[in-house]
N, C-alpha and C. Protein backbone atom coordinates (compact mmCIF):
# COMPACT_ATOMS: atom_id res chain seq x y z
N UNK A 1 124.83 124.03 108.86
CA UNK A 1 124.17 122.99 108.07
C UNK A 1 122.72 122.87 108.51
N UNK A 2 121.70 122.62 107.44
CA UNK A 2 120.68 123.01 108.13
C UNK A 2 120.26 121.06 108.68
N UNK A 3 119.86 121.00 109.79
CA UNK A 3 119.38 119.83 109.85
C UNK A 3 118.36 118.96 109.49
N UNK A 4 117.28 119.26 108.68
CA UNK A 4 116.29 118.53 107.87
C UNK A 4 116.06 119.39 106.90
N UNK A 5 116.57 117.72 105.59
CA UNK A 5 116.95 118.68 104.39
C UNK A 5 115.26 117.27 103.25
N UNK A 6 114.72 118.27 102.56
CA UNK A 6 113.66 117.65 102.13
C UNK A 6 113.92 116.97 100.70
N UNK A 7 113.28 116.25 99.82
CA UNK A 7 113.57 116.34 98.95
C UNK A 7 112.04 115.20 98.50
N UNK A 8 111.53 114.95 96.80
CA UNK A 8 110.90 114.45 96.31
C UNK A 8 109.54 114.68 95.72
N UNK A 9 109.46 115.96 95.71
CA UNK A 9 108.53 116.69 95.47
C UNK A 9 108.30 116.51 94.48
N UNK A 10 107.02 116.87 93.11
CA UNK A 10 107.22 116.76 92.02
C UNK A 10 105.49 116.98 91.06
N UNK A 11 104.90 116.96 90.26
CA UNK A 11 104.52 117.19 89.75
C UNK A 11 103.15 115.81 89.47
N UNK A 12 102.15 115.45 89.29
CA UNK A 12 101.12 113.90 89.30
C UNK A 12 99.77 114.44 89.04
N UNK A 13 99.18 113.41 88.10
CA UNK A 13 97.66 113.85 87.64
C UNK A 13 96.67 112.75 89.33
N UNK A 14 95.77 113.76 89.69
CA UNK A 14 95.29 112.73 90.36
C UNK A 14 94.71 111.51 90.53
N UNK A 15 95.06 110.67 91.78
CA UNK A 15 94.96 109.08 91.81
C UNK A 15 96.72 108.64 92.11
N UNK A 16 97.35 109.47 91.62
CA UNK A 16 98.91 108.78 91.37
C UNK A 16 99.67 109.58 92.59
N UNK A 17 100.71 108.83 93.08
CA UNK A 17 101.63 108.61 94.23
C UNK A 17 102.94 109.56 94.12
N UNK A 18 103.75 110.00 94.66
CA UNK A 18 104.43 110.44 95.43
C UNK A 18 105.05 110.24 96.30
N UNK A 19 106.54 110.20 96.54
CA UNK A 19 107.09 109.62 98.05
C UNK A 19 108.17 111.06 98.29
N UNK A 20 108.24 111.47 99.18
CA UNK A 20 109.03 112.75 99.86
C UNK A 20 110.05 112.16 100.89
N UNK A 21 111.13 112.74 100.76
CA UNK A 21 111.98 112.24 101.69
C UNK A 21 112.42 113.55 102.40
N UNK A 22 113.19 112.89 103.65
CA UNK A 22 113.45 114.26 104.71
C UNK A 22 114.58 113.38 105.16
N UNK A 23 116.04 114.00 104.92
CA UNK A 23 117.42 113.60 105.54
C UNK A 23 117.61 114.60 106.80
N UNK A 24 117.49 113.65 108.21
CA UNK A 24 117.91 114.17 109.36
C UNK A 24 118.94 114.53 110.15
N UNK A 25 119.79 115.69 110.88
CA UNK A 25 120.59 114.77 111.44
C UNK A 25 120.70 113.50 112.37
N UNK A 26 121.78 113.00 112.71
CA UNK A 26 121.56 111.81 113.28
C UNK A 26 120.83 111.96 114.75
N UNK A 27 121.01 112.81 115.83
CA UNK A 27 120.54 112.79 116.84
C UNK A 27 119.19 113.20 116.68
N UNK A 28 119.05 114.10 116.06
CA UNK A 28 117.59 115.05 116.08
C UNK A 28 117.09 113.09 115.64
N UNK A 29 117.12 112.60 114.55
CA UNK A 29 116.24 111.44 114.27
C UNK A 29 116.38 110.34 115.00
N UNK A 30 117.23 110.32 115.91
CA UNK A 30 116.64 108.96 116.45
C UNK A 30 116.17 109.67 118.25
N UNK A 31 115.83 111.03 118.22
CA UNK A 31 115.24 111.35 120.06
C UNK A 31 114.29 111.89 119.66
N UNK A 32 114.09 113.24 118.79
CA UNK A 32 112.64 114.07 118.65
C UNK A 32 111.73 113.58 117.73
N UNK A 33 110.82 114.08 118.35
CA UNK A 33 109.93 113.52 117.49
C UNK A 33 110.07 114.54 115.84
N UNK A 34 109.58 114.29 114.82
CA UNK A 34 109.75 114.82 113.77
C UNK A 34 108.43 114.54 112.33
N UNK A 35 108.29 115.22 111.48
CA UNK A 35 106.51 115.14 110.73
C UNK A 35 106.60 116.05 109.44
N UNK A 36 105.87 115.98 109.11
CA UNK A 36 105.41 116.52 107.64
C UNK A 36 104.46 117.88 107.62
N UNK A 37 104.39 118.81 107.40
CA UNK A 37 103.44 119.94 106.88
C UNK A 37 103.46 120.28 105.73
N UNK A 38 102.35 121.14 105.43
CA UNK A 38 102.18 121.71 103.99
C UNK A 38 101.26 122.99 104.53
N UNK A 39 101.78 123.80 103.26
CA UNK A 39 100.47 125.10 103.37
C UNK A 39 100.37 125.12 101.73
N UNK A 40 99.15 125.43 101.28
CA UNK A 40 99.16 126.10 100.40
C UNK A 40 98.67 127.33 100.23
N UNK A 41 98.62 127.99 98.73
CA UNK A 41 98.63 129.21 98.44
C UNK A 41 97.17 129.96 99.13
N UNK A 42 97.39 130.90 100.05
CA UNK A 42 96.34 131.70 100.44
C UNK A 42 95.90 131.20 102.08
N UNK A 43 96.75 129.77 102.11
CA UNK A 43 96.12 128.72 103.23
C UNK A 43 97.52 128.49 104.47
N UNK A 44 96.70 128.82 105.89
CA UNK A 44 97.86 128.47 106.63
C UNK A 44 98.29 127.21 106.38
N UNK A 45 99.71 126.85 107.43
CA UNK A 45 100.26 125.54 107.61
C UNK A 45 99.38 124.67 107.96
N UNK A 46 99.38 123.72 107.68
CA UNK A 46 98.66 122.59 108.18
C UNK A 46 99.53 121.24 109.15
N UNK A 47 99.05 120.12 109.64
CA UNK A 47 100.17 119.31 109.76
C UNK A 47 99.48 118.20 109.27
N UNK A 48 100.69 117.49 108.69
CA UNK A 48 99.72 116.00 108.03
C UNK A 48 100.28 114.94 108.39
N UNK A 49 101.38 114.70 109.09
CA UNK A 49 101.66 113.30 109.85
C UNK A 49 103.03 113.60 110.42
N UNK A 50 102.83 112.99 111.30
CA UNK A 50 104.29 113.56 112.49
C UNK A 50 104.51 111.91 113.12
N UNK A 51 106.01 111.54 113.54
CA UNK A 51 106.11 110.51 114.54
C UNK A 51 106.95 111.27 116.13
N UNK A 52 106.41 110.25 116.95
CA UNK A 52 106.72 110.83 118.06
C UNK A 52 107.88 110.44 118.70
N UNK A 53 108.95 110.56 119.35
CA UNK A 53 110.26 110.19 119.97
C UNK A 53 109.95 107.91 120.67
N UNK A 54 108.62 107.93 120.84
CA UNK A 54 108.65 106.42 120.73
C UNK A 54 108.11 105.93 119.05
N UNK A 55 108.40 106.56 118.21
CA UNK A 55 108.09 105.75 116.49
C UNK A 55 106.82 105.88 116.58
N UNK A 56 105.47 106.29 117.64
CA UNK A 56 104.51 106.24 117.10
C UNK A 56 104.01 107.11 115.98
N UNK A 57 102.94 107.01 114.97
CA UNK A 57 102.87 107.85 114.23
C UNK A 57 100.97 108.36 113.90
N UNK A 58 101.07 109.42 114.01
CA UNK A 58 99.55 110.53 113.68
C UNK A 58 99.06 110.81 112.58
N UNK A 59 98.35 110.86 111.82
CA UNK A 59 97.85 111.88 110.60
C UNK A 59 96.73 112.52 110.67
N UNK A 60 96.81 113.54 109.69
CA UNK A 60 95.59 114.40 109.73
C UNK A 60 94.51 113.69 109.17
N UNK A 61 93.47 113.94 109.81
CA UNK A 61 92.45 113.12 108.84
C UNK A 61 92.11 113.06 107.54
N UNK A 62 92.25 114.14 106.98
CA UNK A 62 92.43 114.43 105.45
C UNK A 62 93.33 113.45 104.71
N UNK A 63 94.36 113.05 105.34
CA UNK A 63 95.01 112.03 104.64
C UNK A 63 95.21 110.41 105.11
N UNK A 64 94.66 110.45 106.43
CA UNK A 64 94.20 108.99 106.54
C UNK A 64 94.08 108.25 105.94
N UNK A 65 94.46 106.89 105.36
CA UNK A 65 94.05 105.42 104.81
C UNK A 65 95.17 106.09 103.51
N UNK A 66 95.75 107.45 103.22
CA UNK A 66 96.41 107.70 101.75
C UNK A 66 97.60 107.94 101.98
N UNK A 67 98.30 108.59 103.15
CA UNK A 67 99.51 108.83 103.08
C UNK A 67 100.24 107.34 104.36
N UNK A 68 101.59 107.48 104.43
CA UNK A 68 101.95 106.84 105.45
C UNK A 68 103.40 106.96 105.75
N UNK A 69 103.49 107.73 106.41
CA UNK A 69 105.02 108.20 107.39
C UNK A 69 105.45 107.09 107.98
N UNK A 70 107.20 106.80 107.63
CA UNK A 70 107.93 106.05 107.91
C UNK A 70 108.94 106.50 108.09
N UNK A 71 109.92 105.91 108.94
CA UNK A 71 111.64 106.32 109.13
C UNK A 71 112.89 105.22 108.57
N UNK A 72 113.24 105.66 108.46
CA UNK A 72 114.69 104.17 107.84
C UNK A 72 115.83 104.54 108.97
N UNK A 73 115.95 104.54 109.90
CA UNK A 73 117.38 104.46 110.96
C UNK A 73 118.62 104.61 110.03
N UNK A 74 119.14 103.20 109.01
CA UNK A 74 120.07 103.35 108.56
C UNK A 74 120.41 104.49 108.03
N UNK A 75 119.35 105.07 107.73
CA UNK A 75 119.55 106.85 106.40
C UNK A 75 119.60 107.59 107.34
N UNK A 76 118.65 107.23 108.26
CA UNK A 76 118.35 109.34 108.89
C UNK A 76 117.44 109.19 108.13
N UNK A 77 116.51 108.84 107.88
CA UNK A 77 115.71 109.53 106.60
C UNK A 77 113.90 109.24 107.09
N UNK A 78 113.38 110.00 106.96
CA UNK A 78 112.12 110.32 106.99
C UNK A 78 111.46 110.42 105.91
N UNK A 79 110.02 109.09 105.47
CA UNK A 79 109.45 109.44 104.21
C UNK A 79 108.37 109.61 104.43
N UNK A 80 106.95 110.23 103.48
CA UNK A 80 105.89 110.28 103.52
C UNK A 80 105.63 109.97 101.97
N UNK A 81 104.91 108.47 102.15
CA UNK A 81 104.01 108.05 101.47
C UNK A 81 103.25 108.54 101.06
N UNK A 82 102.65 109.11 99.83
CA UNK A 82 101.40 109.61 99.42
C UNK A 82 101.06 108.90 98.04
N UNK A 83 99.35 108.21 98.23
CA UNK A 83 99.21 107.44 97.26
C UNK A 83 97.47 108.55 97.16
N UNK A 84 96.88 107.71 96.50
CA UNK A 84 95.71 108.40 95.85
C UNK A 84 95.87 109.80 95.61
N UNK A 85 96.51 110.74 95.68
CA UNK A 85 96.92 111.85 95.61
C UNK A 85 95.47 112.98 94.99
N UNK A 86 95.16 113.77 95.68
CA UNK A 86 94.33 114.86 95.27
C UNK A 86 94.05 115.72 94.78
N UNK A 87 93.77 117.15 94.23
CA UNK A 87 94.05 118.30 93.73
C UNK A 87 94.22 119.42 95.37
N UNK A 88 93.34 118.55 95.69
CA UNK A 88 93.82 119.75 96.79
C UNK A 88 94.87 119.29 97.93
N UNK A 89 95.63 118.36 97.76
CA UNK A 89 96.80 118.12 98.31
C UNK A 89 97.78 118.58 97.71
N UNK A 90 98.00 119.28 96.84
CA UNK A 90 99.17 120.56 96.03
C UNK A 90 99.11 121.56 96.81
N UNK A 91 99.99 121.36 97.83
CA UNK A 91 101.03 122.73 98.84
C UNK A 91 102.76 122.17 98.69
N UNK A 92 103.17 123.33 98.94
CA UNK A 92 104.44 123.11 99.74
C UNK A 92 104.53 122.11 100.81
N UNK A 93 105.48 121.23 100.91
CA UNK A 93 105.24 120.71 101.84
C UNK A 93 106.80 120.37 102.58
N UNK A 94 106.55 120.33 104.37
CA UNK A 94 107.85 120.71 104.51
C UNK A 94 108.15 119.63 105.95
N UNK A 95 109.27 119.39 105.85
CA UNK A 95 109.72 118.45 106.98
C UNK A 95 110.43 119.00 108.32
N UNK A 96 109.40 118.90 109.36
CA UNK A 96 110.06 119.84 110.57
C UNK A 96 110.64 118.72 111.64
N UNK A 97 111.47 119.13 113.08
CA UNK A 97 111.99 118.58 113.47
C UNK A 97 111.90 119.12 114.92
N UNK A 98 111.60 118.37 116.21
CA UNK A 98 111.55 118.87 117.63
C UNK A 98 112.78 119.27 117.56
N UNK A 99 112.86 119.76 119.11
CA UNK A 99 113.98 119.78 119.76
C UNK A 99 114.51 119.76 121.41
N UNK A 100 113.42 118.63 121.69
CA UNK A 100 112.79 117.90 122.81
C UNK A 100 112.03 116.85 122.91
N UNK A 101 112.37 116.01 123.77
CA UNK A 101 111.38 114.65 123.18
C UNK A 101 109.89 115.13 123.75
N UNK A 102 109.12 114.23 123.06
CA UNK A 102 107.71 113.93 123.84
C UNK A 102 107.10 112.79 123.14
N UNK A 103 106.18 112.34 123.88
CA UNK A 103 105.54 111.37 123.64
C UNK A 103 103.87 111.36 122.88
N UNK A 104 103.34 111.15 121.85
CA UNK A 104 101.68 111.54 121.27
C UNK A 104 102.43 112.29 120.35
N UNK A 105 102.38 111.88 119.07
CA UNK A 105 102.40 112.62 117.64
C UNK A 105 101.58 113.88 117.92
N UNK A 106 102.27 114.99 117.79
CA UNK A 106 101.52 116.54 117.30
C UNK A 106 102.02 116.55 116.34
N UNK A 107 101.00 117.22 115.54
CA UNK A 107 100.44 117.86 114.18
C UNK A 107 100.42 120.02 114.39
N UNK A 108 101.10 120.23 115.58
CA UNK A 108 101.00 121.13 115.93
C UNK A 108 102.28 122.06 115.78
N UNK A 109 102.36 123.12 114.65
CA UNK A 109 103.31 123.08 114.34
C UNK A 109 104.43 124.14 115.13
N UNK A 110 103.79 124.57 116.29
CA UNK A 110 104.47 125.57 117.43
C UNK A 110 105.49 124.38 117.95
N UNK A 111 105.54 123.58 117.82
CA UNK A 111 106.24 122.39 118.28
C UNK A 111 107.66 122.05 118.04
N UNK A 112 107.91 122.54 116.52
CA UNK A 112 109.03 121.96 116.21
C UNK A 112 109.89 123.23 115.66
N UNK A 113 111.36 122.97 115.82
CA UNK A 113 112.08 124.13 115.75
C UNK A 113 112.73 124.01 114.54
N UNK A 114 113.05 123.02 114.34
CA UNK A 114 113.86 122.96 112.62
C UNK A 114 112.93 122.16 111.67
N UNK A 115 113.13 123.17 110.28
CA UNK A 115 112.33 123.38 109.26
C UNK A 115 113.35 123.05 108.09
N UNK A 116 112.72 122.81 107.17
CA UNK A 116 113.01 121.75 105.78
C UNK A 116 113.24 123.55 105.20
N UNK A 117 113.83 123.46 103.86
CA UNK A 117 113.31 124.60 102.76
C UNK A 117 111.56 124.44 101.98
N UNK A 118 111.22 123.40 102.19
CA UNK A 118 109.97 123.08 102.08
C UNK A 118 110.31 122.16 100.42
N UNK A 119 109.52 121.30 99.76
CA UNK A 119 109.29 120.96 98.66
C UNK A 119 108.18 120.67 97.98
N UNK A 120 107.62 121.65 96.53
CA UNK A 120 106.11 121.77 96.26
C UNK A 120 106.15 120.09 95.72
N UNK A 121 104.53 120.16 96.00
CA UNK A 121 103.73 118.80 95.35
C UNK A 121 102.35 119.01 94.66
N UNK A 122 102.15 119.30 93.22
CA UNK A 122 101.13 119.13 92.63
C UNK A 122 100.74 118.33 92.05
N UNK A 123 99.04 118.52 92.49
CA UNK A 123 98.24 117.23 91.70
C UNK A 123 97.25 118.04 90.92
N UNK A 124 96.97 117.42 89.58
CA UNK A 124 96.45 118.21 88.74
C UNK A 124 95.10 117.22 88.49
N UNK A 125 94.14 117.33 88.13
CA UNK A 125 92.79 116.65 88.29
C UNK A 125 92.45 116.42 86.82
C-alpha cells in the first residue's frame, strides 16, 4: 500500500484556488515530518511547503502569503491551500513523506522517502 496517496488536483483560470489533499498513513503523519512539491515540464522538483514532526510549517517563497499547509489528525490528511493561483504554478505536484523525525521544515527533497503518484495543477492566464 503505498503510504501517501494525493488527490485534488485540477484544472483554474488565474486568481482562483485549489485545495490538494494527501491521505497518510497513520504513523508516518503524526512523527515525520511531511510537504508538498511540484516540478514542472522541463523544470526540476521544487519544494513548496513542508511541516516538520513539531507541526511547524515552511514555504517557498514563491508561494508565501498564497498557499497554506495544514494537517487534520482526525483524517491523516495533509492539505495545501492554494489561493491566488498563477500560470506558472501549473506542475505536477506531489506529497512526500520522512522517514525520521526532525525538527525545521525542509523544502529539501533528498529528505523524504515516500512519494505521492503526484497530482497535475493548471492555471491558465
Amino acid at each position: 500500500a503505498q503510504e501517501v496517496v494525493e488527490s485534488g488536483g485540477g484544472s483554474v483560470q488565474a486568481g482562483g484556488s485549489l485545495r490538494l489533499s494527501c491521505i497518510a498513513s497513520g504513523y508516518i503523519y503524526n512523527n515525520y515530518p511531511i510537504g508538498w512539491f511540484r516540478q514542472a515540464p522541463g523544470k526540476e522538483r521544487e519544494g513548496v511547503a513542508a511541516i516538520d514532526s513539531a507541526d511547524n510549517s515552511g514555504y517557498a517563497d514563491s508561494v508565501k502569503g498564497r498557499f497554506t499547509i495544514s494537517k487534520d489528525g482526525a483524517k491523516t490528511t495533509l492539505y495545501l491551500q492554494m489561493n491566488s493561483l498563477k500560470p506558472e504554478d501549473t506542475a505536477m505536484y506531489y506529497c512526500a513523506a520522512a522517514d525520521r523525525r526532525w525538527w525545521g521544515p525542509s523544502l529539501n527533497d533528498v529528505y523524504y522517502k515516500y512519494w505521492g503518484q503526484g497530482t497535475q495543477v493548471t492555471v491558465s492566464s
